[in-house]
C-alpha atoms as a PDB file:
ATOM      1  CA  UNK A   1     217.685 219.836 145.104  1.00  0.00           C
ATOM      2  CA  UNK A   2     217.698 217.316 142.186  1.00  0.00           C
ATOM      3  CA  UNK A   3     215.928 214.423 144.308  1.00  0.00           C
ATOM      4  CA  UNK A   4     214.497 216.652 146.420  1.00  0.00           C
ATOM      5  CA  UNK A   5     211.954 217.383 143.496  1.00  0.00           C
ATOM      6  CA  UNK A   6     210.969 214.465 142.625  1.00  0.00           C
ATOM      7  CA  UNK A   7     210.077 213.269 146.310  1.00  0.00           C
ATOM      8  CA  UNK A   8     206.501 215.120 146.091  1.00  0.00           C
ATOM      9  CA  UNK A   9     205.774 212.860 143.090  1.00  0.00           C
ATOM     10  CA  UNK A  10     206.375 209.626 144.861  1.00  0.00           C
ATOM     11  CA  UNK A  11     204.747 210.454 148.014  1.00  0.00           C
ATOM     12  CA  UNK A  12     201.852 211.236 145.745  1.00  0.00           C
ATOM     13  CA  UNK A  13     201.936 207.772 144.241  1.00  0.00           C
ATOM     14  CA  UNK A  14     202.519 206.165 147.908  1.00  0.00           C
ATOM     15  CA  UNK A  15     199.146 207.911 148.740  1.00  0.00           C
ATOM     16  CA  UNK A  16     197.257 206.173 145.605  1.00  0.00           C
ATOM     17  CA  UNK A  17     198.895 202.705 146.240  1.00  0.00           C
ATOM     18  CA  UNK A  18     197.846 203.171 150.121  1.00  0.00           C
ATOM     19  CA  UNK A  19     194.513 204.227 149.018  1.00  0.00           C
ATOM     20  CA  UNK A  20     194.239 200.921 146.771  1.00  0.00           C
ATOM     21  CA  UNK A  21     195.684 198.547 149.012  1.00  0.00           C
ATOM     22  CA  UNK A  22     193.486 198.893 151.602  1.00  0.00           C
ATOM     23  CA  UNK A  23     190.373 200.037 149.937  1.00  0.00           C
ATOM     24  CA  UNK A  24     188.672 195.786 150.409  1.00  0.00           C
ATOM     25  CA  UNK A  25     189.305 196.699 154.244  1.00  0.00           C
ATOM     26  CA  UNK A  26     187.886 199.983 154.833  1.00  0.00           C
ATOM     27  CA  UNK A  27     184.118 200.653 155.883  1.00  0.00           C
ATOM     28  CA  UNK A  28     181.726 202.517 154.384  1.00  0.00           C
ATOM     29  CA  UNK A  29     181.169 205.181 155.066  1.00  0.00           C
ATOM     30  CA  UNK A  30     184.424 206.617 156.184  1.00  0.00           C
ATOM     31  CA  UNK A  31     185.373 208.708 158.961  1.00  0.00           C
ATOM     32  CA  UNK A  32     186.262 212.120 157.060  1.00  0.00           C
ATOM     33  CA  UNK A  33     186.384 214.688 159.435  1.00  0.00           C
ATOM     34  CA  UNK A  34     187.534 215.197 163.482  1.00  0.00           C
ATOM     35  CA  UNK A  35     186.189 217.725 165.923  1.00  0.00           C
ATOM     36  CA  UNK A  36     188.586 219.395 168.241  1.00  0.00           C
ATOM     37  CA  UNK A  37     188.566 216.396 171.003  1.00  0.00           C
ATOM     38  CA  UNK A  38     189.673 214.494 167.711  1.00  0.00           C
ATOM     39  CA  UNK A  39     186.737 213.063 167.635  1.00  0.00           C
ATOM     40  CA  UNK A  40     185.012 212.113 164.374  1.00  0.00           C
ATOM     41  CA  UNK A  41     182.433 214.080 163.645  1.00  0.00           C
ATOM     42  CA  UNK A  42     181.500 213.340 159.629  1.00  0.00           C
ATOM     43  CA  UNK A  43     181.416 210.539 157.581  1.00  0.00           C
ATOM     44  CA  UNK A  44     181.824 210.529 153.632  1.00  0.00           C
ATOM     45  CA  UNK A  45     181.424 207.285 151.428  1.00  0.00           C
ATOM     46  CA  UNK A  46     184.434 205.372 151.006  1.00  0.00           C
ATOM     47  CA  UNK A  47     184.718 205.798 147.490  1.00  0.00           C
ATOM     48  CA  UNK A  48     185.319 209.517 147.925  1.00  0.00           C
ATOM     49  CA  UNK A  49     186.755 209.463 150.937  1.00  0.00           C
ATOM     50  CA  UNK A  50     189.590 206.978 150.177  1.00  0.00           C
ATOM     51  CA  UNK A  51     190.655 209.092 146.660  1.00  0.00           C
ATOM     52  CA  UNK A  52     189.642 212.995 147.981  1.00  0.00           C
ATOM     53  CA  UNK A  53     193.203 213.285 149.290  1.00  0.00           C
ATOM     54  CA  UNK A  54     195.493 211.623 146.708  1.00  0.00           C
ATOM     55  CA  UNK A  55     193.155 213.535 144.102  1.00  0.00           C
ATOM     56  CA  UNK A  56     193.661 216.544 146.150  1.00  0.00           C
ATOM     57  CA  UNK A  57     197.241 216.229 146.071  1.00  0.00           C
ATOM     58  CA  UNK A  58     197.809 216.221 142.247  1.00  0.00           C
ATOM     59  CA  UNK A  59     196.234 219.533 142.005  1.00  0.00           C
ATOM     60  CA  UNK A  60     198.200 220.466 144.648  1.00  0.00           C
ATOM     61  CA  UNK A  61     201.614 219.714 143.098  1.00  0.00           C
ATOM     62  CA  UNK A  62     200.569 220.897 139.830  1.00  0.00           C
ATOM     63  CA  UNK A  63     199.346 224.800 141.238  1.00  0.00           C
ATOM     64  CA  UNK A  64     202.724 224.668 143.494  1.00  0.00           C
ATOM     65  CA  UNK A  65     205.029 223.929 140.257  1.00  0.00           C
ATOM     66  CA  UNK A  66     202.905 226.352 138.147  1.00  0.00           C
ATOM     67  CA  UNK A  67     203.570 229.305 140.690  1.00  0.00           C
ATOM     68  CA  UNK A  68     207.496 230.263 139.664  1.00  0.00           C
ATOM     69  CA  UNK A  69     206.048 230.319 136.319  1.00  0.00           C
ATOM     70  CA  UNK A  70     203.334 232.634 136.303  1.00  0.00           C
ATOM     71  CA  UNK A  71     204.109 235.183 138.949  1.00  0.00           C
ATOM     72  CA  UNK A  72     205.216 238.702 137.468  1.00  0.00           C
ATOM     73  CA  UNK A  73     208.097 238.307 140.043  1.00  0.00           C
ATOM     74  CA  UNK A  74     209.361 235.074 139.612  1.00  0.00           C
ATOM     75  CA  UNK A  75     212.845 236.813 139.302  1.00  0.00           C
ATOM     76  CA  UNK A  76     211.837 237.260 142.859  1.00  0.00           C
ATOM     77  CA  UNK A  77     210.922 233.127 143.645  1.00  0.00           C
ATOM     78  CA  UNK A  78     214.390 232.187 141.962  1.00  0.00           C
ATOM     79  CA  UNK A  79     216.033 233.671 144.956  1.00  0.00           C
ATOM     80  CA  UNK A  80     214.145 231.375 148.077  1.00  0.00           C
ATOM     81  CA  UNK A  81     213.664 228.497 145.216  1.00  0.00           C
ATOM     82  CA  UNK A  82     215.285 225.936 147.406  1.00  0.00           C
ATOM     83  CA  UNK A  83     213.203 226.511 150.378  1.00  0.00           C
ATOM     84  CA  UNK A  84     210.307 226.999 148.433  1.00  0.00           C
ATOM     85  CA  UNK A  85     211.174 223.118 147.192  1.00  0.00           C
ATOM     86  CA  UNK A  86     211.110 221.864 151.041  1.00  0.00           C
ATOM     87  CA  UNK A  87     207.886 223.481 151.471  1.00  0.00           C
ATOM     88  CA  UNK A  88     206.124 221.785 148.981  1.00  0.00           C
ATOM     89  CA  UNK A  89     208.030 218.836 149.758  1.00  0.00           C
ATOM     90  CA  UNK A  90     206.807 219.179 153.259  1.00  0.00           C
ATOM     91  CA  UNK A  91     203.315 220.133 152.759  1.00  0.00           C
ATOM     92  CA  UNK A  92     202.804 217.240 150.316  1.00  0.00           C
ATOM     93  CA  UNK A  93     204.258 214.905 152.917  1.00  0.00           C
ATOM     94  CA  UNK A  94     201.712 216.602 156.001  1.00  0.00           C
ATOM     95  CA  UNK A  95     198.554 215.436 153.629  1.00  0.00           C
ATOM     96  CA  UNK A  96     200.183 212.198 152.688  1.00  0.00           C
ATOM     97  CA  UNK A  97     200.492 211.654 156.661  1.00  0.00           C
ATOM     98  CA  UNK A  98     197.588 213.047 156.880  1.00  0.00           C
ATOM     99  CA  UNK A  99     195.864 210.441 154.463  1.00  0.00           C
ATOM    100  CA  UNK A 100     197.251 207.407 156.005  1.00  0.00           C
ATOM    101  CA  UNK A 101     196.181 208.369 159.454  1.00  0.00           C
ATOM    102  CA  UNK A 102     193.048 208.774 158.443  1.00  0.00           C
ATOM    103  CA  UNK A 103     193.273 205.007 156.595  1.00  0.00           C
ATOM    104  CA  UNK A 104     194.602 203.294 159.860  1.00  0.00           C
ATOM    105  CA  UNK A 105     192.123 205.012 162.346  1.00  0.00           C
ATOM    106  CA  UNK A 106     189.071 203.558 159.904  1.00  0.00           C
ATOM    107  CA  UNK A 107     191.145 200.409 160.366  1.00  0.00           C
ATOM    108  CA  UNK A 108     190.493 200.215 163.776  1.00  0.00           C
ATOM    109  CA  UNK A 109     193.289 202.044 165.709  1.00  0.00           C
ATOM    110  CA  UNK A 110     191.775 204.358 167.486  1.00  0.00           C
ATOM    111  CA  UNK A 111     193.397 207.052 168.796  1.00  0.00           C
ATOM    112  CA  UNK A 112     192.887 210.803 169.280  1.00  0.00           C
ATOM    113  CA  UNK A 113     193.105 212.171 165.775  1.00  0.00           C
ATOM    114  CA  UNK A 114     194.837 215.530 167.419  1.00  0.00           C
ATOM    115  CA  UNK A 115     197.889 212.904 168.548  1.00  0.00           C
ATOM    116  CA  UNK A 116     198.576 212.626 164.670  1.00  0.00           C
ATOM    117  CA  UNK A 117     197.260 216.359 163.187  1.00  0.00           C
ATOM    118  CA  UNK A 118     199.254 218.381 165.850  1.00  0.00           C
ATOM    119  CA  UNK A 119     202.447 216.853 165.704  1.00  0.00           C
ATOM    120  CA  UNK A 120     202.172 217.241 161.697  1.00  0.00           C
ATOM    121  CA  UNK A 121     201.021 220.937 161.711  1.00  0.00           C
ATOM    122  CA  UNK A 122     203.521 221.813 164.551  1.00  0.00           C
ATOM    123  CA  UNK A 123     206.336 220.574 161.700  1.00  0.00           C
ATOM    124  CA  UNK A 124     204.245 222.699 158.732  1.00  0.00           C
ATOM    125  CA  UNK A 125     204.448 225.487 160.924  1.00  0.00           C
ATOM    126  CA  UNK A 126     208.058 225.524 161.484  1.00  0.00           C
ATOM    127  CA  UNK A 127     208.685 224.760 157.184  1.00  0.00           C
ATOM    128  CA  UNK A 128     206.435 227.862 156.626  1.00  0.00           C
ATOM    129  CA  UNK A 129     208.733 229.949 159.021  1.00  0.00           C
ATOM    130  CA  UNK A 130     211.619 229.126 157.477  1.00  0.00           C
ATOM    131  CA  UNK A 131     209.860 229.959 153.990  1.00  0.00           C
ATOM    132  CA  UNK A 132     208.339 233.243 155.476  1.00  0.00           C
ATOM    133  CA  UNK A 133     211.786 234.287 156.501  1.00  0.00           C
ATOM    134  CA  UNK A 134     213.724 233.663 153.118  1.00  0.00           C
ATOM    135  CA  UNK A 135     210.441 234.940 151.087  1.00  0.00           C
ATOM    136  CA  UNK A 136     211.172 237.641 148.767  1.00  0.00           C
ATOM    137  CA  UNK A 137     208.144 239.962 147.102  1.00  0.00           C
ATOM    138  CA  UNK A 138     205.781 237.786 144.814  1.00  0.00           C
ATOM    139  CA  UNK A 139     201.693 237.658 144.455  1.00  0.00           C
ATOM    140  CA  UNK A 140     201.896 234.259 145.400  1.00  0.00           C
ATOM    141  CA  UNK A 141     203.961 233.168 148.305  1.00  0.00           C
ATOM    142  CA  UNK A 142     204.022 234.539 151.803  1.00  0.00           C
ATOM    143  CA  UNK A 143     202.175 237.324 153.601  1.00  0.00           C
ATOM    144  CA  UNK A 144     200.541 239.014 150.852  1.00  0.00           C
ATOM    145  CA  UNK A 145     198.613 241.643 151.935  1.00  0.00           C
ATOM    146  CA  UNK A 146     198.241 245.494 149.784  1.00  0.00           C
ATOM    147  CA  UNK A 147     200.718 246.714 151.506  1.00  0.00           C
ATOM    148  CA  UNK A 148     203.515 243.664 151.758  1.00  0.00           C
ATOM    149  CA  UNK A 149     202.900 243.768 147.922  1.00  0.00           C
ATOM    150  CA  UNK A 150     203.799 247.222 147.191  1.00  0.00           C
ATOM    151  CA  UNK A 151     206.859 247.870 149.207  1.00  0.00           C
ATOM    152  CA  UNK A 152     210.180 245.683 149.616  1.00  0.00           C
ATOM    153  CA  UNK A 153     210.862 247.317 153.031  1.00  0.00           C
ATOM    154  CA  UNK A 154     207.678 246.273 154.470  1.00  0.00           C
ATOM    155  CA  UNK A 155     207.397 243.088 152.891  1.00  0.00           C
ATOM    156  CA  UNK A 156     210.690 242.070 154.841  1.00  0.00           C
ATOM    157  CA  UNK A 157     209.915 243.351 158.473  1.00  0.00           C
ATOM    158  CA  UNK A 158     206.281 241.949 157.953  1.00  0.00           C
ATOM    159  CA  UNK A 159     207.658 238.016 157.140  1.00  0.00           C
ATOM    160  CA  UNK A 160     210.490 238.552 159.719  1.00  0.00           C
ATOM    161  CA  UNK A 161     207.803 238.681 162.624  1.00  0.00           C
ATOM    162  CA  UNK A 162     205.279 236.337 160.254  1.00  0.00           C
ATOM    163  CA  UNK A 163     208.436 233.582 160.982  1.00  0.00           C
ATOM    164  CA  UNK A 164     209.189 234.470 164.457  1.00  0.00           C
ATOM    165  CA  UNK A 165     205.280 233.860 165.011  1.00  0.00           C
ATOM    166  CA  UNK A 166     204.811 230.792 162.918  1.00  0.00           C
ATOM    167  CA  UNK A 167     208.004 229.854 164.796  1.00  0.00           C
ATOM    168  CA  UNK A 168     205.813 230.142 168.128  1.00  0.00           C
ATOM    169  CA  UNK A 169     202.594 228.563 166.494  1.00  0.00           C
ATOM    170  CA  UNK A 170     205.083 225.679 166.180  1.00  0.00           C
ATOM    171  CA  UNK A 171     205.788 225.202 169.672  1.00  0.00           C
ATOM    172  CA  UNK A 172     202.289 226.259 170.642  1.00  0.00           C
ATOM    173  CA  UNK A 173     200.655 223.371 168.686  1.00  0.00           C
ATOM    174  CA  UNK A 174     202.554 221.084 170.790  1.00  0.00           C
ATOM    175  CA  UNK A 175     202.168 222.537 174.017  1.00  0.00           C
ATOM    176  CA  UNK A 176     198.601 222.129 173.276  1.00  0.00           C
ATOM    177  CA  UNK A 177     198.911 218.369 173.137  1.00  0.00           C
ATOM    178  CA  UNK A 178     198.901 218.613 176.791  1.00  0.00           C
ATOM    179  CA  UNK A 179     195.952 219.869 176.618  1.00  0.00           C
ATOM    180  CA  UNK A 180     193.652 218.872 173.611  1.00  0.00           C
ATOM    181  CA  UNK A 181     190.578 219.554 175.536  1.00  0.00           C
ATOM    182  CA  UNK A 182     191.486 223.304 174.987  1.00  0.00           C
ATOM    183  CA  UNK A 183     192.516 223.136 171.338  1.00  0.00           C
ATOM    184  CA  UNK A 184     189.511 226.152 170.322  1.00  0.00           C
ATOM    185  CA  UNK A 185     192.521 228.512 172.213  1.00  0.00           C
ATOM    186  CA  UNK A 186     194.722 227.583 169.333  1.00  0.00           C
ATOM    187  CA  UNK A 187     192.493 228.351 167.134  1.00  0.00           C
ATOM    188  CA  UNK A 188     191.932 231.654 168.294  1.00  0.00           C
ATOM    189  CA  UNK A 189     196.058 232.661 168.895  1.00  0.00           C
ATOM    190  CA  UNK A 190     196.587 231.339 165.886  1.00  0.00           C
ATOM    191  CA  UNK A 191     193.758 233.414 164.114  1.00  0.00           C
ATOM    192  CA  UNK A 192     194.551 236.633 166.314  1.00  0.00           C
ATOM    193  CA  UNK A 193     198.196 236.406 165.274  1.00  0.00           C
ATOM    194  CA  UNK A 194     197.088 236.556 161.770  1.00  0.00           C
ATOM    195  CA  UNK A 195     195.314 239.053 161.987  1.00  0.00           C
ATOM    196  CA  UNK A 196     198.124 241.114 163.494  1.00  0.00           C
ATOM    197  CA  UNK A 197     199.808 240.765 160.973  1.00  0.00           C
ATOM    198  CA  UNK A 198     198.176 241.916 158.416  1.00  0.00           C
ATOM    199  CA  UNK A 199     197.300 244.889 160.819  1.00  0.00           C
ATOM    200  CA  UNK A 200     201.683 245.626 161.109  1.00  0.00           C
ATOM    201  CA  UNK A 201     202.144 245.502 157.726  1.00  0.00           C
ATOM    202  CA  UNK A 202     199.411 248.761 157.276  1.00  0.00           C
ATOM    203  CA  UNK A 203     201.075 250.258 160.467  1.00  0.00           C
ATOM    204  CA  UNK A 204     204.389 249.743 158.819  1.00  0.00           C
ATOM    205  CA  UNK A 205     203.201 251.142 155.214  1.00  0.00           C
ATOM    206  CA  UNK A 206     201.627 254.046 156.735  1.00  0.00           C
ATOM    207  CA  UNK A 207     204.959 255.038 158.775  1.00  0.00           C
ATOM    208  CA  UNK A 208     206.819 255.250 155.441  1.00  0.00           C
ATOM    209  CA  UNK A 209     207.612 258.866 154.262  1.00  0.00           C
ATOM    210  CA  UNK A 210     205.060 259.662 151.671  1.00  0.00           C
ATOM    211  CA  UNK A 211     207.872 260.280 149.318  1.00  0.00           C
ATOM    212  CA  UNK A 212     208.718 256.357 149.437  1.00  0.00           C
ATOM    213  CA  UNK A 213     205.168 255.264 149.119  1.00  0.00           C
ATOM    214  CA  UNK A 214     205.295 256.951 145.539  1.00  0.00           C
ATOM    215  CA  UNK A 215     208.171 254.814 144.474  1.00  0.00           C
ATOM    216  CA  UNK A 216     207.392 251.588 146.054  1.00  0.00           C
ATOM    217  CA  UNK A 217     205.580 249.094 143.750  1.00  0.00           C
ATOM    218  CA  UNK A 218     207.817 247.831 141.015  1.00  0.00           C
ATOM    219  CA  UNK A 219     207.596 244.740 139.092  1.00  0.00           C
END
């Protein structure tokens, strides 16, 4: 895990030495934003655009690696640490992806920007599902709704079907490259699914004797 930890600093650094290498090249404004054709849709002034990201990023890291720390139940973080440390890896590596994509298609290489975002969240997806499933009971990390947060038994059954369904969101976001034309149905499975979620975790807090609802929340 040693490396491993360091990783989200130098892709971080990669994405400020990108930014300055190619900063003479770039127009201005800059694409900033894609529509769901991938099609740009907003522009933002170069000097903004080419630094939001990398500056992004730092705050990023530092709120990730401040979370352990601060959380009442970091006793509880210690125990899905490591993949905790290949999320953050992972999600510092989608933006940094993210970033350069954005860098090349102002470039000139024009492609559908869904042909780089999908792919990348269709890999987030499946990190988060692995984190979901090892996620223990913290205020920080996972499905954290009032009733995940006050019980251990419903916290676990909750981010057992919260990874089997980022699981499908995974395979979902690349069926969809198929068809980008209909990428507003993601949206909405992937919103519905969140919703249920949150809606099993009540159902599953409001099927516990009322005995154990007494004694559930403890630090």
């Amino acid at each position: 895990m040693g490396l491993r930890k360091y990783l989200p600093i130098v892709l971080i650094l990669l994405s400020f030495a990108v930014s300055v290498l190619y900063y003479p090249a770039l127009p201005d404004p800059m694409p900033s934003h894609w529509n769901a054709r991938g099609e740009v849709d907003r522009y933002m002034p170069k000097d903004t655009a080419i630094f939001l990201i990398p500056i992004l990023l730092v705050g990023i890291y530092v709120l990730l690696r401040l979370v352990p720390k601060i959380d009442p139940l970091k006793k509880n973080i210690e125990k899905f640490l490591d993949e905790y440390e290949k999320f953050i890896l992972v999600m510092i590596a989608f933006m940094v992806l993210l970033h350069i994509g954005m860098i090349f298609w102002s470039l000139g290489y024009h492609i559908s920007f869904n042909l780089i975002i999908l792919p990348l969240m269709a890999v987030l997806f499946y990190f988060v599902a692995d984190l979901l499933e090892k996620a223990k009971r913290n205020f920080f990390i996972g499905i954290r709704t009032p009733w995940t947060l006050v019980s251990d038994e419903v916290w676990e059954k909750t981010h057992k079907l919260g990874a089997k369904m980022f699981r499908g969101f995974a395979v979902l976001t690349l069926i969809f490259l198929l068809a980008p034309e209909k990428i507003i149905w993601w949206v909405v499975l992937m919103i519905a699914g969140i919703i249920y979620l949150v809606y099993y975790s009540y159902q599953l807090y409001s099927e516990l004797p009322a005995r154990k609802r007494k004694k559930t929340f403890k630090l």
